[in-house]
C-alpha atoms as a PDB file:
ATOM      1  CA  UNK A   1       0.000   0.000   0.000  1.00  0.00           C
ATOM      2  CA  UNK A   2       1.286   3.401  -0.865  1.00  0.00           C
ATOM      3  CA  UNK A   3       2.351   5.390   2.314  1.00  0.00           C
ATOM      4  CA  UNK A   4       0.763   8.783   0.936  1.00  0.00           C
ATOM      5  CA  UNK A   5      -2.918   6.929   1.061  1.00  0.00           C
ATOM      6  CA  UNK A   6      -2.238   5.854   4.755  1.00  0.00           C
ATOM      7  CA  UNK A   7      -1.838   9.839   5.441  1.00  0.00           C
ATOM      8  CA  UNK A   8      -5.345  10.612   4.474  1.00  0.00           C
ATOM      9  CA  UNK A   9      -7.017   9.075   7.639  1.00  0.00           C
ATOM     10  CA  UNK A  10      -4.598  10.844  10.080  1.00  0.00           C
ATOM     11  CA  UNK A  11      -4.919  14.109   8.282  1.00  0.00           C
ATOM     12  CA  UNK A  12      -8.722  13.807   8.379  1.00  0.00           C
ATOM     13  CA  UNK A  13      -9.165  12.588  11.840  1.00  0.00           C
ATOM     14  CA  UNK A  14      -7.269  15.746  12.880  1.00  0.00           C
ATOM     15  CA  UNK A  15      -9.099  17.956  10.888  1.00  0.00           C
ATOM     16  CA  UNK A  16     -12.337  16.352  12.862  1.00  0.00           C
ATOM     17  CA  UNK A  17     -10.555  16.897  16.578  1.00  0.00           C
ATOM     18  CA  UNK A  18      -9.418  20.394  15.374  1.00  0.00           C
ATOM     19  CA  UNK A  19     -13.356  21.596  14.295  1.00  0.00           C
ATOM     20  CA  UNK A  20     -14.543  19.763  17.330  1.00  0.00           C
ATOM     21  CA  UNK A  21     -12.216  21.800  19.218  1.00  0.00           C
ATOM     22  CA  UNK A  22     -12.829  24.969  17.505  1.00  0.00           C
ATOM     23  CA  UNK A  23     -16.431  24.690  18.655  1.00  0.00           C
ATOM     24  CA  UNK A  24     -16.017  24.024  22.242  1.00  0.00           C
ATOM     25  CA  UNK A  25     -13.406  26.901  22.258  1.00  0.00           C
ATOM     26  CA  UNK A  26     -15.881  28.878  20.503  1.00  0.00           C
ATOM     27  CA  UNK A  27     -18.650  28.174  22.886  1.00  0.00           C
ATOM     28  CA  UNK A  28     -16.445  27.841  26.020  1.00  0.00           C
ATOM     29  CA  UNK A  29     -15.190  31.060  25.196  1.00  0.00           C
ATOM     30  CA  UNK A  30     -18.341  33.207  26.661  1.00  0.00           C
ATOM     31  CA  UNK A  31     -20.709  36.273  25.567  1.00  0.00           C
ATOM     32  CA  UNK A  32     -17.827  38.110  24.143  1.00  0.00           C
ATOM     33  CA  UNK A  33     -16.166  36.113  21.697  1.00  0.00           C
ATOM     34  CA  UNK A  34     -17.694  36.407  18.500  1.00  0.00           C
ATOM     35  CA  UNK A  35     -17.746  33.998  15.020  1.00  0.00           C
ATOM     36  CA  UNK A  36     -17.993  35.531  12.103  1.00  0.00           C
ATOM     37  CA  UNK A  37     -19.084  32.713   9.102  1.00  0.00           C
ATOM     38  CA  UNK A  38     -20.299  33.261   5.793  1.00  0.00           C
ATOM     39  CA  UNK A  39     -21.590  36.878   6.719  1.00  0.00           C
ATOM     40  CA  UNK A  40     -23.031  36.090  10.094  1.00  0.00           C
ATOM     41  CA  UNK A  41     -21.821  37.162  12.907  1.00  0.00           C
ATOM     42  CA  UNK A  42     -22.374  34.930  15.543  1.00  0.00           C
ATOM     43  CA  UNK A  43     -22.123  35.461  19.381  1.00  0.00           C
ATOM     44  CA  UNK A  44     -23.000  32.856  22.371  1.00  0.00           C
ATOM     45  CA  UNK A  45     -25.027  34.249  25.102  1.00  0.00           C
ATOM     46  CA  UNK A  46     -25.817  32.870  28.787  1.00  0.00           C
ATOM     47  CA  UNK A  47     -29.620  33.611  28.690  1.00  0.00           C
ATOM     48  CA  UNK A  48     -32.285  31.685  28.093  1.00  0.00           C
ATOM     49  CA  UNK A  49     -34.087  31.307  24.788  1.00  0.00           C
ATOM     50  CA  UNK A  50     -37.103  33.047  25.643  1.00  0.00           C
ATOM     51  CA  UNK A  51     -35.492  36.114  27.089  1.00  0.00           C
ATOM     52  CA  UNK A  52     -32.742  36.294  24.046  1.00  0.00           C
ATOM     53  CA  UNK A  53     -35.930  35.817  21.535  1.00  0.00           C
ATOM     54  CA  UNK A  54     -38.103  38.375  23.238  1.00  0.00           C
ATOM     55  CA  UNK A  55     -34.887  40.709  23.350  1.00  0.00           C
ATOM     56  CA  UNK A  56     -34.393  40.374  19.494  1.00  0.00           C
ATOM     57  CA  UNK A  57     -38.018  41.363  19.103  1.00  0.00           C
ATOM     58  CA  UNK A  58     -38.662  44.269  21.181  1.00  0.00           C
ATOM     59  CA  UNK A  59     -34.909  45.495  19.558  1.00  0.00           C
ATOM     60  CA  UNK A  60     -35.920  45.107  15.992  1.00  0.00           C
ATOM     61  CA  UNK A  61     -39.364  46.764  17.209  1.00  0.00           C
ATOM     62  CA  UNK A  62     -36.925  50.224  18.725  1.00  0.00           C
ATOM     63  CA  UNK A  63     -35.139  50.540  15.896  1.00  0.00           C
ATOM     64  CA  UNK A  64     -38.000  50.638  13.529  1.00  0.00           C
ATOM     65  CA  UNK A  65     -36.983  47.381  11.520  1.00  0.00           C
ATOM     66  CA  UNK A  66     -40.561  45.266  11.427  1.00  0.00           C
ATOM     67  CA  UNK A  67     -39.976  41.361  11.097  1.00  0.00           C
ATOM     68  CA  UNK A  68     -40.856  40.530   7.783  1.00  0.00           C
ATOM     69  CA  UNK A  69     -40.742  36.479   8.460  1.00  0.00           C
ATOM     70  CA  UNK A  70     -40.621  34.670  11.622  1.00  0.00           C
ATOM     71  CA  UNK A  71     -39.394  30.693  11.031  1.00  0.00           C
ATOM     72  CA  UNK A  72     -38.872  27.954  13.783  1.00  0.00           C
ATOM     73  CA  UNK A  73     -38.196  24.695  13.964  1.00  0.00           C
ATOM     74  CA  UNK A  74     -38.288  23.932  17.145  1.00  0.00           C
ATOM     75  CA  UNK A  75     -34.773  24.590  18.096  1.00  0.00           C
ATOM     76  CA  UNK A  76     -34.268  27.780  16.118  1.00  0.00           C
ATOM     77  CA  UNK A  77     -35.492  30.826  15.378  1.00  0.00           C
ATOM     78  CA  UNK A  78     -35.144  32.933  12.514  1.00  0.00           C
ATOM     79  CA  UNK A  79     -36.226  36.462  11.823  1.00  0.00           C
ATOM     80  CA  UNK A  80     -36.342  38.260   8.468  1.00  0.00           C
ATOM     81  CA  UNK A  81     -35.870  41.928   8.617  1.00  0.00           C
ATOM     82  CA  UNK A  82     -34.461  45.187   6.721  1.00  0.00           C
ATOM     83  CA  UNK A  83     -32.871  48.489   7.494  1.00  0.00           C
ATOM     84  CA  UNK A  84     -34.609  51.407   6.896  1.00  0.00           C
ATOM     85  CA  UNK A  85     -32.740  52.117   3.904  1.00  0.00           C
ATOM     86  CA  UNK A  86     -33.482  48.482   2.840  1.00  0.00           C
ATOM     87  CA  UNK A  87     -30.623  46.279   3.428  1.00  0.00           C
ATOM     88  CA  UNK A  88     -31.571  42.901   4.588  1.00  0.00           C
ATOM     89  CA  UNK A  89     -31.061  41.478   8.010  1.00  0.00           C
ATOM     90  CA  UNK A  90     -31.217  37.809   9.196  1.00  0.00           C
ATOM     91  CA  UNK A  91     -30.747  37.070  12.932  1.00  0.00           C
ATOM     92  CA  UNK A  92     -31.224  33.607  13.913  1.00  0.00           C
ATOM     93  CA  UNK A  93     -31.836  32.865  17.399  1.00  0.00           C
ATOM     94  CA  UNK A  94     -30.450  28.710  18.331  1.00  0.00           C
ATOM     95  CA  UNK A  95     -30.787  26.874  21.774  1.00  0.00           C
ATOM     96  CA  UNK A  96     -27.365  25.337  22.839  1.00  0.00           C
ATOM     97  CA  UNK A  97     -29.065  24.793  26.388  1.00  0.00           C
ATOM     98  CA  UNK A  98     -31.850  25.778  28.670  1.00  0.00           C
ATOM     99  CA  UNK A  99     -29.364  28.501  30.122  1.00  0.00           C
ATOM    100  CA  UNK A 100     -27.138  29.234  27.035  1.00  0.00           C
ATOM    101  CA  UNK A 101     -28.230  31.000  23.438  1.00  0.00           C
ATOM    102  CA  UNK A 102     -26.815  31.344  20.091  1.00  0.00           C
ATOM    103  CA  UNK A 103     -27.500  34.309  18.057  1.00  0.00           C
ATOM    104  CA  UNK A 104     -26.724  35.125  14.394  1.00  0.00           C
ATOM    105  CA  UNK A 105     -26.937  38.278  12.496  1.00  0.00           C
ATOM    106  CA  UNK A 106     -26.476  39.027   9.068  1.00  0.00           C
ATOM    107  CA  UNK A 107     -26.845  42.333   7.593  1.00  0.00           C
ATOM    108  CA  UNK A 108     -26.837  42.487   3.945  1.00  0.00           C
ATOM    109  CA  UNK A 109     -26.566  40.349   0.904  1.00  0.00           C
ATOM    110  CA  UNK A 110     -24.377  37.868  -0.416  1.00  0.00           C
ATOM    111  CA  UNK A 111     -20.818  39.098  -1.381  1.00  0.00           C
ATOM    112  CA  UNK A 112     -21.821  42.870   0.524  1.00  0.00           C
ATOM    113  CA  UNK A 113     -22.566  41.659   4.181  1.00  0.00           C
ATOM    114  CA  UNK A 114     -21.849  44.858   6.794  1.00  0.00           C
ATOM    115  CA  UNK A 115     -19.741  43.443   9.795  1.00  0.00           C
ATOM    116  CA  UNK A 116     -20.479  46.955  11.183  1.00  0.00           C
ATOM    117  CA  UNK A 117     -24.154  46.584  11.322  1.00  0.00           C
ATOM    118  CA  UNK A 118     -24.129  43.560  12.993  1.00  0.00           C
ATOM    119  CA  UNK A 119     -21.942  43.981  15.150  1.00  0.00           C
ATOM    120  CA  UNK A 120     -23.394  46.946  16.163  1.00  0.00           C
ATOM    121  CA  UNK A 121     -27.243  44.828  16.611  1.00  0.00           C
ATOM    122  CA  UNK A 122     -24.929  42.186  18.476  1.00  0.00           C
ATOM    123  CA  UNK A 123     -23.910  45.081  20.919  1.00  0.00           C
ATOM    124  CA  UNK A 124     -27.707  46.236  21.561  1.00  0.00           C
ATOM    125  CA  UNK A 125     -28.370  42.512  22.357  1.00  0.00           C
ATOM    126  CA  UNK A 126     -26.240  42.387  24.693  1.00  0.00           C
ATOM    127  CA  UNK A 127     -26.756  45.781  26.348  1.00  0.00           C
ATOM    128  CA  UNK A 128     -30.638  44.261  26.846  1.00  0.00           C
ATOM    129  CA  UNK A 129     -29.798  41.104  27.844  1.00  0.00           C
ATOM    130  CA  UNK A 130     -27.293  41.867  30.400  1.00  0.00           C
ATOM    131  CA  UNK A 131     -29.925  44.419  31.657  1.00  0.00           C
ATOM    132  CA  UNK A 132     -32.757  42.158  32.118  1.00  0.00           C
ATOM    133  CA  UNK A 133     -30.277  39.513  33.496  1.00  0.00           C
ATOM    134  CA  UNK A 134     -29.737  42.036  36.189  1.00  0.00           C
ATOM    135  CA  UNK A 135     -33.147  43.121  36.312  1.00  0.00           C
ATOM    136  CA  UNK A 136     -33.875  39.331  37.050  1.00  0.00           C
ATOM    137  CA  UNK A 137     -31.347  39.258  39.984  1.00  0.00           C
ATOM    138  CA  UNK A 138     -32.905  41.976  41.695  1.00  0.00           C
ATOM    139  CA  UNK A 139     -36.153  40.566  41.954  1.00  0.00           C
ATOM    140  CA  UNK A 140     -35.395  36.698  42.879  1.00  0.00           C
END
């Protein structure tokens, strides 16, 4: 057997471990590391999924963007917006566990996504979640 073709398995069982690891990193890492994946930017966030979707709502609702299209399957949640001037905006709202959210944003089309703008969404997020996190606290 050629030595080359033994390779392959190795190389591709270590590309496995290193994805696998790049995930728990990426999750492990807390609210303020950030992904950023085919145009969405993509942030981990220790609240629950009711109080991240409910968040995402009432802050599309204050900054005038109406949801367009709400999809679920059960385990995610995704809302189609726009800007006022029109650009698109996608924010997809996962359950990793009963404690722990994932949210996705993508602002703009294929090839001409703005970083910026959802970054800048991400940030609001997570001004209202860490508020009513707090907000919790206070009353329990």
């Amino acid at each position: 057997m050629n030595p080359r073709w033994m390779l392959w398995p190795a190389v591709a069982a270590c590309a496995v471990m290193a994805g696998c690891a790049a995930v728990v990193l990426g999750t492990g890492a807390g609210a303020g590391a950030y992904s950023y994946v085919q145009g969405e930017l993509i942030r981990t966030y220790p609240a629950a999924y009711a109080d991240t979707m409910q968040a995402c709502l009432q802050l599309l609702e204050d900054l005038g963007m109406p949801v367009l299209e709400k999809r679920s399957d059960g385990e995610q949640t995704t809302l189609s917006s726009e800007r006022k001037d029109g650009t698109p905006v996608t924010i997809k709202v996962k359950i990793i566990s009963i404690d722990v959210t994932q949210v996705s944003v993508r602002t703009g089309v294929v090839g001409l996504w703005d970083r910026g703008a959802s970054a800048s969404l991400h940030d609001f997020l997570a001004a209202r979640l860490s508020v009513s996190a707090g907000a919790a606290g206070v009353r329990g």
